[in-house]
C-alpha atoms as a PDB file:
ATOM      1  CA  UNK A   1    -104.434  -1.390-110.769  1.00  0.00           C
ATOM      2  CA  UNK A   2    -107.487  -1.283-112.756  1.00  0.00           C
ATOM      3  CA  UNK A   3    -110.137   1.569-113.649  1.00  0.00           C
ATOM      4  CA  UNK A   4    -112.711   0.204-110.878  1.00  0.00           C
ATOM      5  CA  UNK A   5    -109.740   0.308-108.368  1.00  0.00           C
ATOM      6  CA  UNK A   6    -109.228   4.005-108.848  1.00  0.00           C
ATOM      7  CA  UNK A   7    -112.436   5.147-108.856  1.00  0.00           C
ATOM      8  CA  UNK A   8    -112.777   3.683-104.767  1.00  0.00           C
ATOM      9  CA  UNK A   9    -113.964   6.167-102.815  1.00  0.00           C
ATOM     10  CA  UNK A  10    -113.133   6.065 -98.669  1.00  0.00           C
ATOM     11  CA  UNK A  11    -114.959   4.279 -96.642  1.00  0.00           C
ATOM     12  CA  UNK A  12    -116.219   5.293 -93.488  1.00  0.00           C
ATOM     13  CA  UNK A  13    -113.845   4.720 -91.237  1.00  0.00           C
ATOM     14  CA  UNK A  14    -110.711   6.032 -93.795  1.00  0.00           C
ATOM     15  CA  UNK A  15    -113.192   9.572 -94.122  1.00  0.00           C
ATOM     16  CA  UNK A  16    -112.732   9.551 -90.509  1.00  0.00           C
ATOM     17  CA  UNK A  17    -109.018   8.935 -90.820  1.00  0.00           C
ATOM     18  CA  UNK A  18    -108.709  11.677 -93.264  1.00  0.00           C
ATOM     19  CA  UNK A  19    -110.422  14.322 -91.169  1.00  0.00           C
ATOM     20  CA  UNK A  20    -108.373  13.330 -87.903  1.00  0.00           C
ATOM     21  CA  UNK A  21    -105.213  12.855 -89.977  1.00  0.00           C
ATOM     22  CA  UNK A  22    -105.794  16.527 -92.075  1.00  0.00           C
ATOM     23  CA  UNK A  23    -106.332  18.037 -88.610  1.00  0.00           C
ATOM     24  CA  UNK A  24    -103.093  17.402 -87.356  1.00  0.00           C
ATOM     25  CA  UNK A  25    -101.132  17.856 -90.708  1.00  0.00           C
ATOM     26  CA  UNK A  26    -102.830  21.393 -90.596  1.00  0.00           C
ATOM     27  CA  UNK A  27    -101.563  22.657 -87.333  1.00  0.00           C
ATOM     28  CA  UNK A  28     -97.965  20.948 -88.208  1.00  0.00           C
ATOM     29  CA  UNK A  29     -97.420  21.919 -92.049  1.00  0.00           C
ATOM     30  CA  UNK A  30     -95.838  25.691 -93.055  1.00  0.00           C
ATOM     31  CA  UNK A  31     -97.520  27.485 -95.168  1.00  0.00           C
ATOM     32  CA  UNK A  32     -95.373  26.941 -98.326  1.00  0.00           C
ATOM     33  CA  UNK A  33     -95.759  23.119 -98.294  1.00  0.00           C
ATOM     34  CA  UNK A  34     -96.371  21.761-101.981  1.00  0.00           C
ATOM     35  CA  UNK A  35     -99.089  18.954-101.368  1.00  0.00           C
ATOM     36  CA  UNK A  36     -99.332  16.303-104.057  1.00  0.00           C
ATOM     37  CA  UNK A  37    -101.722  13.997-104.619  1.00  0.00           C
ATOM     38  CA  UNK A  38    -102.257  10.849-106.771  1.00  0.00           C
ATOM     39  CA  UNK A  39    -105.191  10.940-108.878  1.00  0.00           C
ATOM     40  CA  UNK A  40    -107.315   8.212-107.603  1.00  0.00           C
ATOM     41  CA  UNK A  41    -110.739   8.872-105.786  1.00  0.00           C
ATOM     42  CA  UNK A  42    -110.006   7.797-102.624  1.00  0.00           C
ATOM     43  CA  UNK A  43    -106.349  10.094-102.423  1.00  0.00           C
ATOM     44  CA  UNK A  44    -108.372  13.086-103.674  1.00  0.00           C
ATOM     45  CA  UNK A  45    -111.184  12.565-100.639  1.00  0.00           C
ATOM     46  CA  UNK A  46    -107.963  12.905 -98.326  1.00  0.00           C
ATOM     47  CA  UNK A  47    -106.218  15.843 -99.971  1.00  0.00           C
ATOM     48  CA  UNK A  48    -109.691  17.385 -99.885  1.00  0.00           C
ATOM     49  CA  UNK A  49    -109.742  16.742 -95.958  1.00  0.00           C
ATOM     50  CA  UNK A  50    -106.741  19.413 -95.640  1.00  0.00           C
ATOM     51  CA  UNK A  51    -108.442  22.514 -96.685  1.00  0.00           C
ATOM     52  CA  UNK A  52    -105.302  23.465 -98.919  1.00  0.00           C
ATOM     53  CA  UNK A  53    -104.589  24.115-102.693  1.00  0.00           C
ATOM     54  CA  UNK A  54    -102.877  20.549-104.150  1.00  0.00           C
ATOM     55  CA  UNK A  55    -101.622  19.203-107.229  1.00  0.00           C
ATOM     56  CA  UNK A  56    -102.947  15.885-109.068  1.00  0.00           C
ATOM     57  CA  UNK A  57     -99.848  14.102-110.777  1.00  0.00           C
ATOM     58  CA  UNK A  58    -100.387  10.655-112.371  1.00  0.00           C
ATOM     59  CA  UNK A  59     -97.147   9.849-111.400  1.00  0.00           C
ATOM     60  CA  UNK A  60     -97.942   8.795-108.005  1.00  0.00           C
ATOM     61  CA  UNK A  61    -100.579   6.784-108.877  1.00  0.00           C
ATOM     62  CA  UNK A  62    -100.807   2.975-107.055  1.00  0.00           C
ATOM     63  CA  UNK A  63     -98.501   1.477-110.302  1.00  0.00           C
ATOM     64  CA  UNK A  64     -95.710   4.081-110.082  1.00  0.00           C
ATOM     65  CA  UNK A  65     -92.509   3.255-108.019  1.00  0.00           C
ATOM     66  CA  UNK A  66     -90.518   5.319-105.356  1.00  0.00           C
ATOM     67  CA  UNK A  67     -88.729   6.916-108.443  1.00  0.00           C
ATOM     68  CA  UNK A  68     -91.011   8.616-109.534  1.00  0.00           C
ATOM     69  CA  UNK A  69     -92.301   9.922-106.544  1.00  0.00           C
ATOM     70  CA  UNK A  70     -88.872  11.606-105.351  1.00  0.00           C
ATOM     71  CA  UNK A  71     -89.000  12.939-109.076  1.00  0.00           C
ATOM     72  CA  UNK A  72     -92.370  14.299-108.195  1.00  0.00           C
ATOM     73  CA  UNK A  73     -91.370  15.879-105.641  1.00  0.00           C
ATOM     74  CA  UNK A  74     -88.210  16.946-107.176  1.00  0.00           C
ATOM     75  CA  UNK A  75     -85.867  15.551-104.192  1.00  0.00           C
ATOM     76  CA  UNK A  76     -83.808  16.355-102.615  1.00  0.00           C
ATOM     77  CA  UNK A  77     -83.567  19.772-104.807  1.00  0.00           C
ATOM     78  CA  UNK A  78     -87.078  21.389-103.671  1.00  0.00           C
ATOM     79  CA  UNK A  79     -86.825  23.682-101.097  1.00  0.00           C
ATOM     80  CA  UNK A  80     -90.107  23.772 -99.881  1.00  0.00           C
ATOM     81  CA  UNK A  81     -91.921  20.924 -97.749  1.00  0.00           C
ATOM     82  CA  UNK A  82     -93.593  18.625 -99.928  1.00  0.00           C
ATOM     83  CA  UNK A  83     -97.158  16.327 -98.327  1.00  0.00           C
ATOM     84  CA  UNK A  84     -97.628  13.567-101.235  1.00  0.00           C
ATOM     85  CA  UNK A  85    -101.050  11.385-100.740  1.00  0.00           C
ATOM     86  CA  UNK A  86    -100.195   8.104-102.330  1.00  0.00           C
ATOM     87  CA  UNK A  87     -99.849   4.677-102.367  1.00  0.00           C
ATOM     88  CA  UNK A  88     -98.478   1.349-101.108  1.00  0.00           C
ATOM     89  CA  UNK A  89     -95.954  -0.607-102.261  1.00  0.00           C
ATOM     90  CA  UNK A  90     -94.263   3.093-103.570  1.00  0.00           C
ATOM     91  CA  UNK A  91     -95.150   5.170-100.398  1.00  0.00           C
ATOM     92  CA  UNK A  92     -93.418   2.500 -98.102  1.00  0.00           C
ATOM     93  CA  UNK A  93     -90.641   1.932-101.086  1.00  0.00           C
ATOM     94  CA  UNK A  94     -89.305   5.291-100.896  1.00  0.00           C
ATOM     95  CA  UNK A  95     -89.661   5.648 -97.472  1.00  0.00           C
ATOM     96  CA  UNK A  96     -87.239   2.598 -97.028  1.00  0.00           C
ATOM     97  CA  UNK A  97     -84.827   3.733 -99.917  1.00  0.00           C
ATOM     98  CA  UNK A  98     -84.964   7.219 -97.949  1.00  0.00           C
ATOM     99  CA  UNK A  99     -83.827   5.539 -94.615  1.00  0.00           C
ATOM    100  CA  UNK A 100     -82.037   2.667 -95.526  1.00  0.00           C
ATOM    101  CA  UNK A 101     -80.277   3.991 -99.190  1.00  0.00           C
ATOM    102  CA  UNK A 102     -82.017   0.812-100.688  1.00  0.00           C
ATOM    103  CA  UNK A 103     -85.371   0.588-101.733  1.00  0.00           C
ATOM    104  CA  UNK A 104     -86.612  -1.761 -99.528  1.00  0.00           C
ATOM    105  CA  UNK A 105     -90.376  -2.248 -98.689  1.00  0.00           C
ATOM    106  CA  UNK A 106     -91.429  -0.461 -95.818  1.00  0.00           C
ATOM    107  CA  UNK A 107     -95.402  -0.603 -94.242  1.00  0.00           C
ATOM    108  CA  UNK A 108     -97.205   2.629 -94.347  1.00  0.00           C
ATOM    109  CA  UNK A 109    -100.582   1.810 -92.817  1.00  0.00           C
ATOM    110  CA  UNK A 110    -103.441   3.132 -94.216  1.00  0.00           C
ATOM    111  CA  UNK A 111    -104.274   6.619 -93.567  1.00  0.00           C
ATOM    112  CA  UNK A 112    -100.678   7.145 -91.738  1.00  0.00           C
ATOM    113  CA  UNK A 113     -98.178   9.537 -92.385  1.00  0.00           C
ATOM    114  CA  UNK A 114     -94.324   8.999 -92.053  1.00  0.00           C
ATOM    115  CA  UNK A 115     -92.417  12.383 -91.628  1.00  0.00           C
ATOM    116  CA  UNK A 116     -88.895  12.661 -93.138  1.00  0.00           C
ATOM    117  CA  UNK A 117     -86.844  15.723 -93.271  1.00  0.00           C
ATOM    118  CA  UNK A 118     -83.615  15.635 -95.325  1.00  0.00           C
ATOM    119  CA  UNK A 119     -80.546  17.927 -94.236  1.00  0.00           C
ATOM    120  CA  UNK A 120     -76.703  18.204 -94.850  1.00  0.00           C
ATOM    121  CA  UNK A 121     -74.510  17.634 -92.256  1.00  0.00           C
ATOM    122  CA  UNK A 122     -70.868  17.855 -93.186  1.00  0.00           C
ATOM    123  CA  UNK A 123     -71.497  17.622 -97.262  1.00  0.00           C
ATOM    124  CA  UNK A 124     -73.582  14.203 -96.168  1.00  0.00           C
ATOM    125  CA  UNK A 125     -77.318  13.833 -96.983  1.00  0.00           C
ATOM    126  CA  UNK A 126     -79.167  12.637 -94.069  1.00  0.00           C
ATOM    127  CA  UNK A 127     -82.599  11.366 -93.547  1.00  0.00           C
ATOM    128  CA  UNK A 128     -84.174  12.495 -90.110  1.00  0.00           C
ATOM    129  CA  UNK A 129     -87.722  10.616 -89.179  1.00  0.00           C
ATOM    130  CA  UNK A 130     -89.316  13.516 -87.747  1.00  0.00           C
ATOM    131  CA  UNK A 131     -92.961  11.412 -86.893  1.00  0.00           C
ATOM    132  CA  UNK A 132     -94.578   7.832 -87.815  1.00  0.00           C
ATOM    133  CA  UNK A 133     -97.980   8.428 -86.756  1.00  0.00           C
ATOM    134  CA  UNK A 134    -101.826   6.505 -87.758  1.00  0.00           C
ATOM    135  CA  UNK A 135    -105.026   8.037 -87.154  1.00  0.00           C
ATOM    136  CA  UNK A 136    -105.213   5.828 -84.053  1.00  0.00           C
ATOM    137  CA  UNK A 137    -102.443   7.444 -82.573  1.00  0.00           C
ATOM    138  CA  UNK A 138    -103.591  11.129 -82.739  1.00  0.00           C
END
């Protein structure tokens, strides 16, 4: 991903997105929820659309795999909720290795937000989709 890519600000319509999207996140999110954000332009415009305090890691920039964003996030140790503004392919590719146990790609559209909650059920690990949701849909 070059310089020029993440320097891209929103356009229009993803502003709109953001604001509609940070909306609902804020009514939904507790209080103690660790929000972490990639550093390009565009990911800091929607982190900046939630009103809240939030952490700039390079690691979940657009080249960095789903790896390094459950390391980011320190999963499944952290025991707060964690909101991560990234990117595609590593977004959908963790969300797929999350669900599926292999990291396989998965489409996050643009401005959406896919909802996971992990919990322990009989010394088993399992992956609950708590919401799938676009701007469109809210």
């Amino acid at each position: 991903m070059s310089d020029e890519d993440l320097g891209r600000p929103l356009t229009a319509k993803g502003e709109r997105q953001a604001e509609r999207m940070a909306a609902w996140l804020g009514r939904q999110l507790a209080a103690t929820t660790r929000v972490l954000v990639s550093p390009a332009v565009r990911t800091q415009q929607t982190a900046k659309a939630l009103d809240r305090k939030f952490k700039t890691l390079g690691e979940l920039g657009p080249q960095h795999t789903a790896q390094a964003l459950l390391h980011a996030a320190r999963w499944p140790d952290a025991r707060e909720p964690v909101l991560i503004v990234g990117h595609q392919p590593a977004l959908g590719m963790t969300v797929g290795y999350l669900m599926s146990g292999e990291a396989r790609p998965w489409t996050v559209r643009k401005g959406g937000v896919i909802w996971l909650r992990g919990r322990e059920r009989d010394g088993v690990m399992q992956i609950v989709l708590h919401a799938a949701l676009t701007p469109e849909m809210i």
